[in-house]
N, C-alpha and C. Protein backbone atom coordinates (compact mmCIF):
# COMPACT_ATOMS: atom_id res chain seq x y z
N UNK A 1 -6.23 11.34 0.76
CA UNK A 1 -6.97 12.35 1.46
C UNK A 1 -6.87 12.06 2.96
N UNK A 2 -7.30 13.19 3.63
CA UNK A 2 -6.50 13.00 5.04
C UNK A 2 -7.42 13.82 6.43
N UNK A 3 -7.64 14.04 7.15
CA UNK A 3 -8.05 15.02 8.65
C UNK A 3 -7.05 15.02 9.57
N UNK A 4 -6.98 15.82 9.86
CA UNK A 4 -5.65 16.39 10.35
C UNK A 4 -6.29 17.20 11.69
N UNK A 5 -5.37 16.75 12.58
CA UNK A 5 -5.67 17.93 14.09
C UNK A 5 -4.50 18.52 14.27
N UNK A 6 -3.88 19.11 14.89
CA UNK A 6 -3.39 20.29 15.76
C UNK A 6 -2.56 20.69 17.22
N UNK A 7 -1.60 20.98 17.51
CA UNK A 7 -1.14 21.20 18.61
C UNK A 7 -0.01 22.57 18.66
N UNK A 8 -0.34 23.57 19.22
CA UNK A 8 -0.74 23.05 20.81
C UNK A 8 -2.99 23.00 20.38
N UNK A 9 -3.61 22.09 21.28
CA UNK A 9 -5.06 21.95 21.09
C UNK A 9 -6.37 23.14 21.58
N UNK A 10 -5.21 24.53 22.11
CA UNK A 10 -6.45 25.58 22.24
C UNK A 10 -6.42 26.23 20.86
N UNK A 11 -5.86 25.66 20.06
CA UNK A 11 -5.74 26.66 19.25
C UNK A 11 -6.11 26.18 17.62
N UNK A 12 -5.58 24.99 17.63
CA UNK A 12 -5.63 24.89 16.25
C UNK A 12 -6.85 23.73 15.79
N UNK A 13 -8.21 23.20 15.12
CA UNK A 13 -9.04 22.70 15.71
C UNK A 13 -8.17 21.86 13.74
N UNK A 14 -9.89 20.93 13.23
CA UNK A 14 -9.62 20.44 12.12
C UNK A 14 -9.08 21.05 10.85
N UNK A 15 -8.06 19.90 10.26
CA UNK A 15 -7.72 20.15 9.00
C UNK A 15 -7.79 19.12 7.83
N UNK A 16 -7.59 19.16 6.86
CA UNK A 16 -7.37 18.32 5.61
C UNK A 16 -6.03 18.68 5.06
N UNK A 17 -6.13 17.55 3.93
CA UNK A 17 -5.24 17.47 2.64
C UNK A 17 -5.20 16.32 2.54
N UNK A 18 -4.12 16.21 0.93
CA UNK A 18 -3.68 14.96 0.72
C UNK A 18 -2.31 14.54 -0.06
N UNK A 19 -1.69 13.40 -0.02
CA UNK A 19 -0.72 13.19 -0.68
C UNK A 19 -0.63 12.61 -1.45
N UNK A 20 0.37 13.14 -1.83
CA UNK A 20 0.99 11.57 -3.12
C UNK A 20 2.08 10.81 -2.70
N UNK A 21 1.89 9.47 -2.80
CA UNK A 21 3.40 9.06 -1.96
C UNK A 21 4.07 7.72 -3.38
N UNK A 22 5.35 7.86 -3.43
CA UNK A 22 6.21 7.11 -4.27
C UNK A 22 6.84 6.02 -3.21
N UNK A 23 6.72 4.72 -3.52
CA UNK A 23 7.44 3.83 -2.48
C UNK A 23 8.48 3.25 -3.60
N UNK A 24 10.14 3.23 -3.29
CA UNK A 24 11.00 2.11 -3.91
C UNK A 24 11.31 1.15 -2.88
N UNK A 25 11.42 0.08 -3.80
CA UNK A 25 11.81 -1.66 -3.14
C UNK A 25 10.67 -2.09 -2.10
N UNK A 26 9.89 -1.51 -1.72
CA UNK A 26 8.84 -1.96 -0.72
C UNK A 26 9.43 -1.08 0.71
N UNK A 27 10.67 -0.66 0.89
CA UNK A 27 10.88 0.24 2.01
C UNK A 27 11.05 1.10 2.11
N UNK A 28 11.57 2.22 1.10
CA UNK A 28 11.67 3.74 0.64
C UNK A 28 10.83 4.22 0.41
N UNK A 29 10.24 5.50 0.75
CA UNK A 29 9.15 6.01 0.61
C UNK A 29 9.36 7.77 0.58
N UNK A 30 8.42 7.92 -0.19
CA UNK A 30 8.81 9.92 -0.32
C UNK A 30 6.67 9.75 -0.63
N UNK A 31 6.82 11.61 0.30
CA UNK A 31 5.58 11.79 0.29
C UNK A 31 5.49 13.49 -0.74
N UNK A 32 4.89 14.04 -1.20
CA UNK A 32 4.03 15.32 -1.39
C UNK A 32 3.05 15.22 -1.00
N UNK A 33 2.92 16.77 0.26
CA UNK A 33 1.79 16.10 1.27
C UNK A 33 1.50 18.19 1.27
N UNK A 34 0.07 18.32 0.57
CA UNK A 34 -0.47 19.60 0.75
C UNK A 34 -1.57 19.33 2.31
N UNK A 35 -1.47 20.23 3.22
CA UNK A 35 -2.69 20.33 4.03
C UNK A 35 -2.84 21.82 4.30
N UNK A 36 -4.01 21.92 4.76
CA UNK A 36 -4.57 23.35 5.49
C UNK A 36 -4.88 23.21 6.88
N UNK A 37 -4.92 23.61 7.88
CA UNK A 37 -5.06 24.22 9.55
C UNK A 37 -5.69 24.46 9.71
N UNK A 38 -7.16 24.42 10.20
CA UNK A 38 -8.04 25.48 10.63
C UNK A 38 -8.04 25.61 12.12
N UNK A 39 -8.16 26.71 12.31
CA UNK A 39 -7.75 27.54 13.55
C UNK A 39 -9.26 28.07 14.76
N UNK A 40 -9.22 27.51 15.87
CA UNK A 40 -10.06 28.18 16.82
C UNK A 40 -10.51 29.85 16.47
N UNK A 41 -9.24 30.46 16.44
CA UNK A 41 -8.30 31.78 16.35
C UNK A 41 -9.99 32.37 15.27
N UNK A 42 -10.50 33.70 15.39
CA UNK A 42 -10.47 34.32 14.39
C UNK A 42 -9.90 34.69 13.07
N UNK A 43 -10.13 34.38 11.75
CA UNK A 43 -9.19 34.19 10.65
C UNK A 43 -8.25 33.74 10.96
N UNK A 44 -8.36 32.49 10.99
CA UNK A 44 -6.63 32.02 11.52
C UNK A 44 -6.50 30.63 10.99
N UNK A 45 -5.52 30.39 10.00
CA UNK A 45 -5.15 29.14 9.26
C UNK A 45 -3.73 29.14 9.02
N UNK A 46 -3.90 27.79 9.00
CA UNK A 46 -1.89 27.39 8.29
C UNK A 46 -2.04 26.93 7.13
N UNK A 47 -1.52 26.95 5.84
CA UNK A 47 -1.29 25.97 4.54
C UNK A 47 0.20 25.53 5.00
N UNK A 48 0.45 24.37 4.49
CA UNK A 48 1.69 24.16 3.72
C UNK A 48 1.91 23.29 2.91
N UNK A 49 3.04 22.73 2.17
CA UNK A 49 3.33 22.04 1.30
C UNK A 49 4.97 21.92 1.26
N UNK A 50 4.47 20.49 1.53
CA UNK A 50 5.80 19.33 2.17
C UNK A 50 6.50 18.50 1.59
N UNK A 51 7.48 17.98 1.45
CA UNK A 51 8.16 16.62 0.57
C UNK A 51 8.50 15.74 1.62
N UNK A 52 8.67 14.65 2.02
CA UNK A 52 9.01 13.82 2.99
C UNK A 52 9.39 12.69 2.97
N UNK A 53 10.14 12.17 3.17
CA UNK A 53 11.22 11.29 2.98
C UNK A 53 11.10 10.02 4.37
N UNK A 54 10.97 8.66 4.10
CA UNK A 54 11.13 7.96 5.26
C UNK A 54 11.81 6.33 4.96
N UNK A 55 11.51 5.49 5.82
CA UNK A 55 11.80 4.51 5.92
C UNK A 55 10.82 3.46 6.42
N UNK A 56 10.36 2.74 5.46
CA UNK A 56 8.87 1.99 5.62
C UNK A 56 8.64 0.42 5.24
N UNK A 57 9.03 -0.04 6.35
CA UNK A 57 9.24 -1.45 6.01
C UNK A 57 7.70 -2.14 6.38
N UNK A 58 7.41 -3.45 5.07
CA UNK A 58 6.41 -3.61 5.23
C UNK A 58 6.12 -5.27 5.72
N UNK A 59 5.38 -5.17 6.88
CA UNK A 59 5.00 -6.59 7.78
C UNK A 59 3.79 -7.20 7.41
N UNK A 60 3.33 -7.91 6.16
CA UNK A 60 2.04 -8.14 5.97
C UNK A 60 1.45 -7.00 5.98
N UNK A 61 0.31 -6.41 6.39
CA UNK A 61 -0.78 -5.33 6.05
C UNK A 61 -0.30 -4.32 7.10
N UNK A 62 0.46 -4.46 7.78
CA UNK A 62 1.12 -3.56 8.29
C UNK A 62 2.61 -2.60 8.21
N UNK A 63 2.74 -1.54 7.79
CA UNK A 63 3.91 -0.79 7.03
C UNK A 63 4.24 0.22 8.30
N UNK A 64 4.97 0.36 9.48
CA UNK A 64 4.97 1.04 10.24
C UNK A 64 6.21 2.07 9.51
N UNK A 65 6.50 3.21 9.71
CA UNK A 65 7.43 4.35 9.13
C UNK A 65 7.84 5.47 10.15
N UNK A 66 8.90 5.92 9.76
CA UNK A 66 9.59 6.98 10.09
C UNK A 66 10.21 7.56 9.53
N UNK A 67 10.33 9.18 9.48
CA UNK A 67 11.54 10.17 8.35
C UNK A 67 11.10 11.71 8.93
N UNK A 68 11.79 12.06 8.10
CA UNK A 68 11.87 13.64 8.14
C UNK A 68 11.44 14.53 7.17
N UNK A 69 11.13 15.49 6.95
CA UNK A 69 10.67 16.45 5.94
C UNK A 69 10.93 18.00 5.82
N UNK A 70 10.52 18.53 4.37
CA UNK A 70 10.71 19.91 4.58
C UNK A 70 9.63 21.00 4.13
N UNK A 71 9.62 21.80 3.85
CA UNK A 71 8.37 22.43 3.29
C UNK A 71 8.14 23.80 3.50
N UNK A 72 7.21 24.29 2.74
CA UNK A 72 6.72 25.78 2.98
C UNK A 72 5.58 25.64 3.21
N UNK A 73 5.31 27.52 4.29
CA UNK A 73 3.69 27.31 4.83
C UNK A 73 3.47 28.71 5.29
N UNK A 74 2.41 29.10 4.90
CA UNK A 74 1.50 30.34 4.72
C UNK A 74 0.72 30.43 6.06
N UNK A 75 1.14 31.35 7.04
CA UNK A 75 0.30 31.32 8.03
C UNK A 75 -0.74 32.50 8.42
N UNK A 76 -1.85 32.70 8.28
CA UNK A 76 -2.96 33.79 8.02
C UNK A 76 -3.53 33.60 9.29
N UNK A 77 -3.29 34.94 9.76
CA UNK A 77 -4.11 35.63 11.12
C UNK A 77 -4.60 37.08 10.92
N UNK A 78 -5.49 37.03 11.18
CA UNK A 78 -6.68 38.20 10.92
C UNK A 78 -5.96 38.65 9.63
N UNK A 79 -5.80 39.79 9.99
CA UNK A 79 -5.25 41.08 8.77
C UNK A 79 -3.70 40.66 8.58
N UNK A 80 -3.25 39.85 8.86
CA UNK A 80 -1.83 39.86 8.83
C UNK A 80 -1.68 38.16 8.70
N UNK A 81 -0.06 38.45 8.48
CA UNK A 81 0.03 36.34 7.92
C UNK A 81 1.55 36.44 8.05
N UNK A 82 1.87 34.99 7.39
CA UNK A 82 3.69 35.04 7.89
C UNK A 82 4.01 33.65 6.82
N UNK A 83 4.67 33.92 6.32
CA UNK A 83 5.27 32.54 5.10
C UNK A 83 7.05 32.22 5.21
N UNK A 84 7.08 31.07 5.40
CA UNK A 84 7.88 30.34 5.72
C UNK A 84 8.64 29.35 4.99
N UNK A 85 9.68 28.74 5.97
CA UNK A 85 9.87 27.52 5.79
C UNK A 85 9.61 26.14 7.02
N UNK A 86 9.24 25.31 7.44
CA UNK A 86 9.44 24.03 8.03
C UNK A 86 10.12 23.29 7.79
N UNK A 87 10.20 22.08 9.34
CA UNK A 87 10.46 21.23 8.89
C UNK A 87 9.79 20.00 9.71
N UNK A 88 9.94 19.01 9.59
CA UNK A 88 9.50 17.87 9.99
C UNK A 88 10.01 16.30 10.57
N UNK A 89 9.46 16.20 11.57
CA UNK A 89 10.11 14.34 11.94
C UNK A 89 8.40 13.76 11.98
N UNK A 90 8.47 12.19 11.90
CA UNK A 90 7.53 11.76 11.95
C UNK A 90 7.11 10.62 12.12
N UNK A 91 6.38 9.81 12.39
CA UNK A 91 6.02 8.75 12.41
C UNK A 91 4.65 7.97 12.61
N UNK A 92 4.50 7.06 11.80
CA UNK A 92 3.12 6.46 11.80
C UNK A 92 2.89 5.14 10.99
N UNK A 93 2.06 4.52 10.99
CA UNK A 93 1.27 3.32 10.67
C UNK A 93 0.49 3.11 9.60
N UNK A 94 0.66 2.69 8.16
CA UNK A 94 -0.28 2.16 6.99
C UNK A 94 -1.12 0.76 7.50
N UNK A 95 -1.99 0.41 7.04
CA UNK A 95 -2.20 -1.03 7.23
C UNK A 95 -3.35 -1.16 5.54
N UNK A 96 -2.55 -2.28 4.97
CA UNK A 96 -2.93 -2.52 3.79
C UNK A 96 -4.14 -3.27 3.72
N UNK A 97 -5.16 -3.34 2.80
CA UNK A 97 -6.31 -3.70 2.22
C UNK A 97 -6.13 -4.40 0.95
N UNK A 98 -7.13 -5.22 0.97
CA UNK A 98 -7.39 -5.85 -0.41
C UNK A 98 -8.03 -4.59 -1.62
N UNK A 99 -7.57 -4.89 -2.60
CA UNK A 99 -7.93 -3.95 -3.77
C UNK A 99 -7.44 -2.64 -3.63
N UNK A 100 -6.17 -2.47 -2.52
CA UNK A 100 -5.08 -0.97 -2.88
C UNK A 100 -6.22 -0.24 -1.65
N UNK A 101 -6.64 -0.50 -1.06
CA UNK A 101 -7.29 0.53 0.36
C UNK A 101 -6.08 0.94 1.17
N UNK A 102 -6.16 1.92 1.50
CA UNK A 102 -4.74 2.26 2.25
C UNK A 102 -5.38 2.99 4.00
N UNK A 103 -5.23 2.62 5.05
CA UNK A 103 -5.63 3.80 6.02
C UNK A 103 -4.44 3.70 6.87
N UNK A 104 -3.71 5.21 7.07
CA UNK A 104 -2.70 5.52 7.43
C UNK A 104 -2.63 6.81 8.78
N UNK A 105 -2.66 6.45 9.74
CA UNK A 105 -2.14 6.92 11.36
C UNK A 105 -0.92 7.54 10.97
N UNK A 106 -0.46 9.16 10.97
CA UNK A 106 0.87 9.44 10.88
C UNK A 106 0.65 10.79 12.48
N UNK A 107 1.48 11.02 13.12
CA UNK A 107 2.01 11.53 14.16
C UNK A 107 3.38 12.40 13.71
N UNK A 108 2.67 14.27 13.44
CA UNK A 108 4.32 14.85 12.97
C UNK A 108 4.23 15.81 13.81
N UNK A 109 6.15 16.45 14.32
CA UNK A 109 6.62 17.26 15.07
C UNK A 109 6.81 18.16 14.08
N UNK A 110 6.25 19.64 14.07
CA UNK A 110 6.24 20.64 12.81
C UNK A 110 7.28 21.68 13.65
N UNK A 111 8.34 22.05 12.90
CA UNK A 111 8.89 23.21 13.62
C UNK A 111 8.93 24.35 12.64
N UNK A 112 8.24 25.00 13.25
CA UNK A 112 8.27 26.26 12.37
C UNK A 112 8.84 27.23 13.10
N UNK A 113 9.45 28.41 12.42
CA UNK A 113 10.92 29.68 13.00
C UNK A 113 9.86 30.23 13.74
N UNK A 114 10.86 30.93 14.63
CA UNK A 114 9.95 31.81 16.17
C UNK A 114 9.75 33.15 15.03
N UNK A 115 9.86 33.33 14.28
CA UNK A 115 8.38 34.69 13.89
C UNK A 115 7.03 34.11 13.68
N UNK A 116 7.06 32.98 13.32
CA UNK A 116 5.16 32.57 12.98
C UNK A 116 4.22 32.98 14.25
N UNK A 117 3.67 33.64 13.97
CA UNK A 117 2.44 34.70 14.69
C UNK A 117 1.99 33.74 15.51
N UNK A 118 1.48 32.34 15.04
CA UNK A 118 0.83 31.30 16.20
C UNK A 118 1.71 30.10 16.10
N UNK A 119 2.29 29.52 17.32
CA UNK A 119 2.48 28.38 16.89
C UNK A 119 1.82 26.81 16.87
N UNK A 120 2.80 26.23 15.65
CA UNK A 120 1.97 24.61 15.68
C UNK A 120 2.76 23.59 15.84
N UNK A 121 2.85 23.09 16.70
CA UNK A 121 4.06 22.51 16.91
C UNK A 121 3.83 20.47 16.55
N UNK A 122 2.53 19.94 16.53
CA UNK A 122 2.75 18.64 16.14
C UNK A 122 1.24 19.01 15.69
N UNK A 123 1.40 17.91 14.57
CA UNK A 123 0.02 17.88 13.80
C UNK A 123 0.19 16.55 13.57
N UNK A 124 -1.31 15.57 13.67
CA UNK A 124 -1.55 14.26 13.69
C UNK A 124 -2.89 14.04 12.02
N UNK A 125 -2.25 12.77 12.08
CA UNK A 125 -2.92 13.05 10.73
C UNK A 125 -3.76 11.78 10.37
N UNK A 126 -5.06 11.49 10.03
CA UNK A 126 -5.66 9.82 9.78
C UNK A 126 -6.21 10.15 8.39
N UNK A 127 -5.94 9.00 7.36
CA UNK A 127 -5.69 9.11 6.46
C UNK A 127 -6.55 7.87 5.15
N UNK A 128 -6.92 8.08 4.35
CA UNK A 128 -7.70 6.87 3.77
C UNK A 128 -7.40 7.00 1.92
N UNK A 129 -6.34 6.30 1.95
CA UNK A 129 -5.85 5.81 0.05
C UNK A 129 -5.99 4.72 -0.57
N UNK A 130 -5.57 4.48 -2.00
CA UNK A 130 -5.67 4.19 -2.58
C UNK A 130 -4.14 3.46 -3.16
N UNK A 131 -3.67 2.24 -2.85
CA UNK A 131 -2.37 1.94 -3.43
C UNK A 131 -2.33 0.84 -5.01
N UNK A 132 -1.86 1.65 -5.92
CA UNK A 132 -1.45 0.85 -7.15
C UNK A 132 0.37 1.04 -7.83
């Protein structure tokens, strides 16, 4: 589970979601990562839903990462909306806990095609799991 902010910052205020993430060998890592947008804007939100792919090497309780991603996303403004595709670069910080606690700092560049009605161009994300 996750809170999520927004950029550009007149526009897009708090969000959520959460993922599921698969790690192989201790440095491969793939995410499914649903969130929602909530928007300053009158009726105004983003969904999407992402797969993401990185490289996550782990230093003691610290797992710093980087990758790229792709995804679809539903963008709703007033009476009208716009559905898509994205994509994604990214990077951010796990730091591991005793008993599988996970809290994870990620920092993403979202590019979405010049028809989306508003744009969002990086969304930051702080994050609190569960690793088994």
């Amino acid at each position: 589970m996750f809170l999520s902010g927004a950029g550009p910052g007149e526009i897009w205020s708090t969000g959520y979601g959460g993922m599921f993430t698969i790690t192989l060998f201790n440095i491969l890592s793939g995410d499914l990562e649903g969130a929602w947008q909530g928007s300053d804007l009158p009726s105004t939100s983003l969904f999407s839903l992402s797969a993401k792919a990185y490289i996550a090497p782990q230093f003691g309780r610290f797992v710093p990462y980087g990758g790229i991603g792709v995804g679809v996303y539903r963008e709703s403004v007033l009476n009208d909306g716009d559905t898509g595709t994205l994509g994604l670069r990214f990077v951010g910080l796990k730091l591991k806990f005793p008993l599988g606690l996970v809290i994870r700092g990620e920092y993403q560049w979202v590019n979405l095609p010049m028809p989306a009605p508003v744009d969002l161009d990086r969304r930051y994300i702080l994050g609190l799991g569960l690793s088994f």
